[in-house]
Protein backbone atom coordinates (compact mmCIF):
# COMPACT_ATOMS: atom_id res chain seq x y z
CA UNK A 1 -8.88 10.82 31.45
CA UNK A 2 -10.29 8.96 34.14
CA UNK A 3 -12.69 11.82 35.20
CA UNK A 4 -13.86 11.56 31.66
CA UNK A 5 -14.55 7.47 31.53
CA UNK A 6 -16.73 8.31 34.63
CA UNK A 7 -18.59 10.49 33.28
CA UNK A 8 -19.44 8.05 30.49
CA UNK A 9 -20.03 5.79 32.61
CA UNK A 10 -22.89 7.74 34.66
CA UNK A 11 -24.48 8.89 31.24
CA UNK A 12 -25.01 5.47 29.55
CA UNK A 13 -28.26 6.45 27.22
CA UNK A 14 -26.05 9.30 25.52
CA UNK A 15 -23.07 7.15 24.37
CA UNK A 16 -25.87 4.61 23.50
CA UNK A 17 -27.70 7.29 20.91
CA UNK A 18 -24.41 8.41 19.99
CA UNK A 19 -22.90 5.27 19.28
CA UNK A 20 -26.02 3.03 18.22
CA UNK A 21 -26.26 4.70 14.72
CA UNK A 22 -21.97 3.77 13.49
CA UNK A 23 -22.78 0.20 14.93
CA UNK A 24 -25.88 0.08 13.12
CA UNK A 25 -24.56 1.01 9.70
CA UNK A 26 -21.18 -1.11 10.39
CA UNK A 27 -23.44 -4.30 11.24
CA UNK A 28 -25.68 -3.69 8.63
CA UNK A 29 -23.45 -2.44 5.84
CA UNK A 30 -20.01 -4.62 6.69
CA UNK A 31 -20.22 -7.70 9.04
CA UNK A 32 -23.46 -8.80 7.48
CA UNK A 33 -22.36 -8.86 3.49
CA UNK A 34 -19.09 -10.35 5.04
CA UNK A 35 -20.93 -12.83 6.80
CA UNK A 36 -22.61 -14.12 3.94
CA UNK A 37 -19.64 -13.84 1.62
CA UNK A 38 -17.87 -16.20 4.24
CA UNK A 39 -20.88 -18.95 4.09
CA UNK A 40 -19.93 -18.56 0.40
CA UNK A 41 -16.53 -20.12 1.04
CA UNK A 42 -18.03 -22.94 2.52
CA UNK A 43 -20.67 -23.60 -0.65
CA UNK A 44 -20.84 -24.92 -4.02
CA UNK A 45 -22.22 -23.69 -7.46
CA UNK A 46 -25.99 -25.99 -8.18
CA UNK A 47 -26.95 -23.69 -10.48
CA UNK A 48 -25.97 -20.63 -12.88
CA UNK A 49 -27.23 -18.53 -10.49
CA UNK A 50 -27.51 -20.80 -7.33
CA UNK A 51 -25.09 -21.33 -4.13
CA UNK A 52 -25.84 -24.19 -1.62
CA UNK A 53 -24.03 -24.06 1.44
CA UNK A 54 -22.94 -27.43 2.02
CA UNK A 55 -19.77 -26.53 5.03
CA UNK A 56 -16.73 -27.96 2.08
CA UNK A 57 -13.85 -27.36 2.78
CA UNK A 58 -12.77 -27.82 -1.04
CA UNK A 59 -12.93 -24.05 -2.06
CA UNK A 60 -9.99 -23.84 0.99
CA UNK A 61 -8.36 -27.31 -0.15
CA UNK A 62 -7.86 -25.50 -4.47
CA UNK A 63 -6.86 -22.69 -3.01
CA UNK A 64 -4.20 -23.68 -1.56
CA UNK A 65 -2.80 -25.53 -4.73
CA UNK A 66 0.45 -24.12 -5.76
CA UNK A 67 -1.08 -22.14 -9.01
CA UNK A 68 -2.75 -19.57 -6.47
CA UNK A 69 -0.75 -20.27 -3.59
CA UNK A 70 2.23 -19.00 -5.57
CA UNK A 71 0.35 -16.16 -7.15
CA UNK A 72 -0.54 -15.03 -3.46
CA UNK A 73 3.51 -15.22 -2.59
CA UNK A 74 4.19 -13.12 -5.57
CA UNK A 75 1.55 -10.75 -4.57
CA UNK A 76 2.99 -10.44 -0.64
CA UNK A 77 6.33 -10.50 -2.65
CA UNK A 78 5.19 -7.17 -4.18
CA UNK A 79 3.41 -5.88 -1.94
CA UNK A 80 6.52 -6.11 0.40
CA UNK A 81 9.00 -4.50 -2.18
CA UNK A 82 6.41 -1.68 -3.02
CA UNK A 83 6.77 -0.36 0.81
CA UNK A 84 10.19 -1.31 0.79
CA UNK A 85 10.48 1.56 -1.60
CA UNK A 86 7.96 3.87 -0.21
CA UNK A 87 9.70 3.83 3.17
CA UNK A 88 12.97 4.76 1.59
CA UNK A 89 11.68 7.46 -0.35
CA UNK A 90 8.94 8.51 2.07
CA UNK A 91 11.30 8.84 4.92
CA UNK A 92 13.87 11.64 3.36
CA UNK A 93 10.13 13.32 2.13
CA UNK A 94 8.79 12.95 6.41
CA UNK A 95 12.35 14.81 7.60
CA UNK A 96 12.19 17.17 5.00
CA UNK A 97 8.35 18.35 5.94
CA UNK A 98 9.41 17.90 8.85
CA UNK A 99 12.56 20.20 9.43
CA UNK A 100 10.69 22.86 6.62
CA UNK A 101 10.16 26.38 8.16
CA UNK A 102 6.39 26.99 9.44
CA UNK A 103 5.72 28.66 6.32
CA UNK A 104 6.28 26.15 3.68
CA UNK A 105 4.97 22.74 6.12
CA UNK A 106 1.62 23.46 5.55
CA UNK A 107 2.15 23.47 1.33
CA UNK A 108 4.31 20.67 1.31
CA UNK A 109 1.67 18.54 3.57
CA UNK A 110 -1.02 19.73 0.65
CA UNK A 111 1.38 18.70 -2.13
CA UNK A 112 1.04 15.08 -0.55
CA UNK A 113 -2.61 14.91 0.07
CA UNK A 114 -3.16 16.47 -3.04
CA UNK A 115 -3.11 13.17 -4.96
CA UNK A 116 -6.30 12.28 -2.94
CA UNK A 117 -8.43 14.59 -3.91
CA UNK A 118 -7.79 12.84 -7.46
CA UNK A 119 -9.94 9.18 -8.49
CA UNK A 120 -7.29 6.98 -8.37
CA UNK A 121 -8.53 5.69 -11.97
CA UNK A 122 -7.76 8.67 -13.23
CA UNK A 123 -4.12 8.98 -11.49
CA UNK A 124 -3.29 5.41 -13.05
CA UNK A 125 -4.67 6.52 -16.47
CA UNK A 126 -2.26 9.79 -16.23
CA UNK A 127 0.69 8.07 -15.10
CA UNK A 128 -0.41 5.02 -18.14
CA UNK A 129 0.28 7.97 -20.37
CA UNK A 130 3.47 9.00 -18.87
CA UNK A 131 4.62 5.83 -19.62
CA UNK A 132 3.40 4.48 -22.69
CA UNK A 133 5.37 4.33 -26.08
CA UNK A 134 4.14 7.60 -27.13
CA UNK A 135 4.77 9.10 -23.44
CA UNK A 136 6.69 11.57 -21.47
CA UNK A 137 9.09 9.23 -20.47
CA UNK A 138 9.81 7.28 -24.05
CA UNK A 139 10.08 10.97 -25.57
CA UNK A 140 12.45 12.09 -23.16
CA UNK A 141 14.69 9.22 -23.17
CA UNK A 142 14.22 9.72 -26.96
CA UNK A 143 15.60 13.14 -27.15
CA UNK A 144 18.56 12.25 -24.47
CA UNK A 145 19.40 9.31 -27.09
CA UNK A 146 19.73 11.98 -30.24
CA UNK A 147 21.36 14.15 -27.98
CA UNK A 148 24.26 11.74 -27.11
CA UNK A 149 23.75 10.59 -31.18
CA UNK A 150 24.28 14.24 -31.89
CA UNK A 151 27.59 13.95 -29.83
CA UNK A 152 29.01 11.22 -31.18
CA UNK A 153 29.08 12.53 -34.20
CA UNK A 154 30.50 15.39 -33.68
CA UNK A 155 33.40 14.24 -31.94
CA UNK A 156 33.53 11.77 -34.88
CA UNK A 157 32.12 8.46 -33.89
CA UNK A 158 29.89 6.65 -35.18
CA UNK A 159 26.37 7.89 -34.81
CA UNK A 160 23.86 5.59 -32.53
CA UNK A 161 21.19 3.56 -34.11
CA UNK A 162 17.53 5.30 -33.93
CA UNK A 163 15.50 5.25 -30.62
CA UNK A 164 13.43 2.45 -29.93
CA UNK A 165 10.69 3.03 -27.53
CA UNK A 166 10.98 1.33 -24.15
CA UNK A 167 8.65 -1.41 -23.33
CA UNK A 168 7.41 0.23 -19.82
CA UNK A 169 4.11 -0.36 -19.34
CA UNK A 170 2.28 -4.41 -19.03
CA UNK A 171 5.39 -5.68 -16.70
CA UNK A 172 6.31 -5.93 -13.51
CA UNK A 173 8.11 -2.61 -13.49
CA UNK A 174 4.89 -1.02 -14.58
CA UNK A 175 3.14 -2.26 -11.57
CA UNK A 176 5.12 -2.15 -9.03
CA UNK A 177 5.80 2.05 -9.85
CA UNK A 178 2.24 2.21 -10.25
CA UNK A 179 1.62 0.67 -6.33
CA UNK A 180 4.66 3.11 -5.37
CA UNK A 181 3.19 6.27 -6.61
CA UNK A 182 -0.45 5.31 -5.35
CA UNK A 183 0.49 4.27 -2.18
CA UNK A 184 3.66 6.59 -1.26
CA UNK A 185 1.11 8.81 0.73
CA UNK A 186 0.54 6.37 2.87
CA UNK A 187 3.85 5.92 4.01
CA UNK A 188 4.70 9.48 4.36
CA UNK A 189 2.05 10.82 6.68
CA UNK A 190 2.64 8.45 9.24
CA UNK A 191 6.13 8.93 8.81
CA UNK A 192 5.70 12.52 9.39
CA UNK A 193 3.34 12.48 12.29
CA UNK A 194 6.21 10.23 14.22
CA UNK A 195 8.88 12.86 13.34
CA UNK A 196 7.02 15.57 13.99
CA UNK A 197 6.36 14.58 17.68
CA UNK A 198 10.79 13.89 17.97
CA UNK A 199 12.61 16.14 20.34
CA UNK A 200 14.81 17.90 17.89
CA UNK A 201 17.44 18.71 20.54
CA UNK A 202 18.47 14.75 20.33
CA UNK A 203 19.49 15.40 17.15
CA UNK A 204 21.36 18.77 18.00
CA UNK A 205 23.11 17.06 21.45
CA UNK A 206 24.49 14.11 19.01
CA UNK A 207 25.91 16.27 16.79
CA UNK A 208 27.59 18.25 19.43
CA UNK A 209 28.73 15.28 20.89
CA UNK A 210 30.56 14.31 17.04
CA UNK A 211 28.22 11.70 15.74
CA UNK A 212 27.92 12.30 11.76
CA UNK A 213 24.56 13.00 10.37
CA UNK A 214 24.07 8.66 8.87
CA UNK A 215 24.69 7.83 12.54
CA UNK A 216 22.33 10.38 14.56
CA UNK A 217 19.96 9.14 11.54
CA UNK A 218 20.17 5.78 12.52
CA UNK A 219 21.39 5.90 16.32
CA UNK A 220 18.35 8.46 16.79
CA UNK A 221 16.21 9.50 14.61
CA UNK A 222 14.91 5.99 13.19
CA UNK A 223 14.50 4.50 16.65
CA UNK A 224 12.47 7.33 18.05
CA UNK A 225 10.19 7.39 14.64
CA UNK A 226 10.19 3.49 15.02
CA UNK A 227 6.00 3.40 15.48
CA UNK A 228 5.04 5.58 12.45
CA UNK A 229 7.50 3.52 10.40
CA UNK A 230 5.29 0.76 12.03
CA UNK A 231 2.36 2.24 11.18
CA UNK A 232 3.46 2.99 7.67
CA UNK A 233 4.46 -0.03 6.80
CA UNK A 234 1.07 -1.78 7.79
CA UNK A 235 -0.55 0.90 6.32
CA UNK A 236 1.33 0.42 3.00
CA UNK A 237 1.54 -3.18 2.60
CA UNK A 238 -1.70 -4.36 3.25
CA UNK A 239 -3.47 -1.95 0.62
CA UNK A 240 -0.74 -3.23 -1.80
CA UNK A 241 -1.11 -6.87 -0.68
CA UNK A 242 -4.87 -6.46 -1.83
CA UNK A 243 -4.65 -4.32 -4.65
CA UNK A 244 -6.58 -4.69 -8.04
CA UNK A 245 -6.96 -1.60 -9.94
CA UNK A 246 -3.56 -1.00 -10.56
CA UNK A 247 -1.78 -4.18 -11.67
CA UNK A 248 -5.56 -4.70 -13.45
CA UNK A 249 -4.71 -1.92 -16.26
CA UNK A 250 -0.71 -1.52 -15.76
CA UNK A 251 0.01 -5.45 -15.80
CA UNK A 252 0.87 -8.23 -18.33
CA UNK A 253 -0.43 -11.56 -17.66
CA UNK A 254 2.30 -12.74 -15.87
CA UNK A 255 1.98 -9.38 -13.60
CA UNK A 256 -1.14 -10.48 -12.21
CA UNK A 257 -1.58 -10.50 -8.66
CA UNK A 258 -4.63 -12.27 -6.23
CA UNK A 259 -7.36 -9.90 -6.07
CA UNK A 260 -7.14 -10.08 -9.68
CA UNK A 261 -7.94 -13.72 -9.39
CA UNK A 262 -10.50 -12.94 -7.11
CA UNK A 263 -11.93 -10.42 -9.62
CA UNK A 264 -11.90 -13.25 -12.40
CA UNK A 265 -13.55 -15.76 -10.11
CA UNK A 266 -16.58 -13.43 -9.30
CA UNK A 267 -17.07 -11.83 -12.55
CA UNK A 268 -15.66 -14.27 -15.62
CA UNK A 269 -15.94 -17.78 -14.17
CA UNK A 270 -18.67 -17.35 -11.99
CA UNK A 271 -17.28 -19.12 -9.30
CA UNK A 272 -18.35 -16.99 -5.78
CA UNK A 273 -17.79 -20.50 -3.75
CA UNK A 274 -13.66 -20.40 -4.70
CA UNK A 275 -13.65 -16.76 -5.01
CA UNK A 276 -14.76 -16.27 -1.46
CA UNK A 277 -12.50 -18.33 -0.52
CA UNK A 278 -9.39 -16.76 -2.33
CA UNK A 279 -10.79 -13.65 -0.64
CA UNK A 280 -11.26 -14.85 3.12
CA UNK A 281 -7.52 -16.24 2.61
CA UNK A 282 -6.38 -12.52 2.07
CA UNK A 283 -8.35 -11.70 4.64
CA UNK A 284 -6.80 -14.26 7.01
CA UNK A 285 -3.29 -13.00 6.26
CA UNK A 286 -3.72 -9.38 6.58
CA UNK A 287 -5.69 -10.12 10.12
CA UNK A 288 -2.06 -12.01 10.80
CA UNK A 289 0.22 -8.84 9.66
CA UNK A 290 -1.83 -7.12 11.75
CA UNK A 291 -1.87 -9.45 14.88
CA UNK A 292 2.21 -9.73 14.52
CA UNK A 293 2.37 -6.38 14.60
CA UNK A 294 0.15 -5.62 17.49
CA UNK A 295 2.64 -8.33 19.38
CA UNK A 296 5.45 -6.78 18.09
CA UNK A 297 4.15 -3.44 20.23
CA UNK A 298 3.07 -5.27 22.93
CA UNK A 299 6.35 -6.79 23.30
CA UNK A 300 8.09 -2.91 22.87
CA UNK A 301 5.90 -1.79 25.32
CA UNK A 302 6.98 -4.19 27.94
CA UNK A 303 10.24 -3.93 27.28
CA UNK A 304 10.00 -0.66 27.70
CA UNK A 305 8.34 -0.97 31.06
């Protein structure tokens, strides 16, 4: 590795060509439109169509009222639930890829990138169908509710009332499934690059030595998998913290969450000034997940050490 840096080192111009064209198009295309979206934050609306940069602090000051300070706590709220539940159902998913013979890893990898190669509008309008009144689900619990109807009566009791179709879409249940099943991916890659990478005859030398399975799982297996659950989680919750699309069309209004404030600021109230403001907030609390958790490995790694 340190042969390599050298030789980087003694060809300058190459790395230069190579690397002048990302930082060009990351300048250009990313810090710059974030740059100005920031001065934003610190303007005021003069016009219908006119921002004037005055350095105010008062977009910061109403967005920290407790109407969108508490709609931000409900979204980290949600956000934190929705991994929550992707790491308990995307860890079983990592072992089982995981431990699968060589012939069925590579299949069961595609079956969870597979939802990728999809447009996640169209995902959320499939699983919106699923689980409206007329959907999969209603008709299903339908038919399990005539069936037991169906029993009751023949065993001489009094028949159940008809079916009414569950309310499952436009709530908080609704959104948070819809977060699960966009962002379980997510959680199970990293999840399965950690595992993949375990010495397996751990798991076989504390089983010999009469631990059950729970406690090599948790004596073991989740310690030595501790950074992609790290990674997974950070990978998971800040997506979630920020997303729109989702609780957008799955949602009722009191399922909202902040980037659909954000959305509302730009778009119905014309108000960029707040908007940006709302947005650099998010902004400012993912950069601190991520901070904490870069701490939280520093302070591994020195332990370690």
């Amino acid at each position: 590795m340190a042969g390599a840096l050298q030789d980087w080192r003694q060809h300058k111009r190459p790395f230069a060509a190579i690397v002048s064209a990302p930082i060009f198009w990351l300048v250009l295309f990313f810090l710059v439109p974030m740059g100005i979206v920031w001065l934003y934050s610190f303007g005021q609306n003069v016009g219908p169509a006119a921002i004037e940069i005055t350095g105010t602090l008062d977009n910061y000051k109403r967005a920290t009222e407790w109407l969108y300070l508490s709609i931000f706590l409900k979204s980290l709220a949600v956000a934190a639930l929705v991994t929550f539940i992707c790491l308990i159902v995307g860890f079983p998913v990592a072992m089982a890829i995981t431990f699968a013979t060589e012939k069925w890893r590579p299949w069961l990898l595609l079956a969870i990138m597979l939802p990728f190669w999809t447009n996640l509008l169209i995902r959320t309008y499939a699983l919106m169908m699923l689980m409206g009144q007329n959907g999969y689900a209603n008709k299903g619990l339908g038919a399990m509710w005539d069936g037991a109807s169906w029993l009751r009566t023949l065993v001489g009791l009094q028949p159940l009332e008809a079916w009414t179709p569950v309310q499952l879409l436009y709530n908080n249940f609704a959104v948070v499934l819809g977060l699960v099943y966009v962002h379980l991916p997510f959680m199970v890659l990293p999840l399965y690059s950690a595992l993949d990478r375990l010495d397996k005859s751990l798991i076989e030398a504390s089983l010999d030595l009469g631990a059950g399975h729970f406690r090599t799982l948790m004596k073991i297996v989740v310690p030595l998998a501790g950074s992609g659950i790290a990674a997974g989680v950070m990978i998971t919750l800040i997506p979630a913290l920020g997303a729109y699309l989702t609780p957008d069309l799955m949602g009722g209004t009191d399922s909202q969450m902040i980037a659909n404030v954000i959305e509302r600021q730009f778009k119905r109230a014309n108000d960029w000034p707040f908007g940006a403001a709302l947005s650099f907030l998010l902004i400012y609390a993912m950069f601190a997940l991520v901070a904490l958790q870069s701490l939280r490995g520093s302070r591994a790694k020195v332990g370690a050490h």
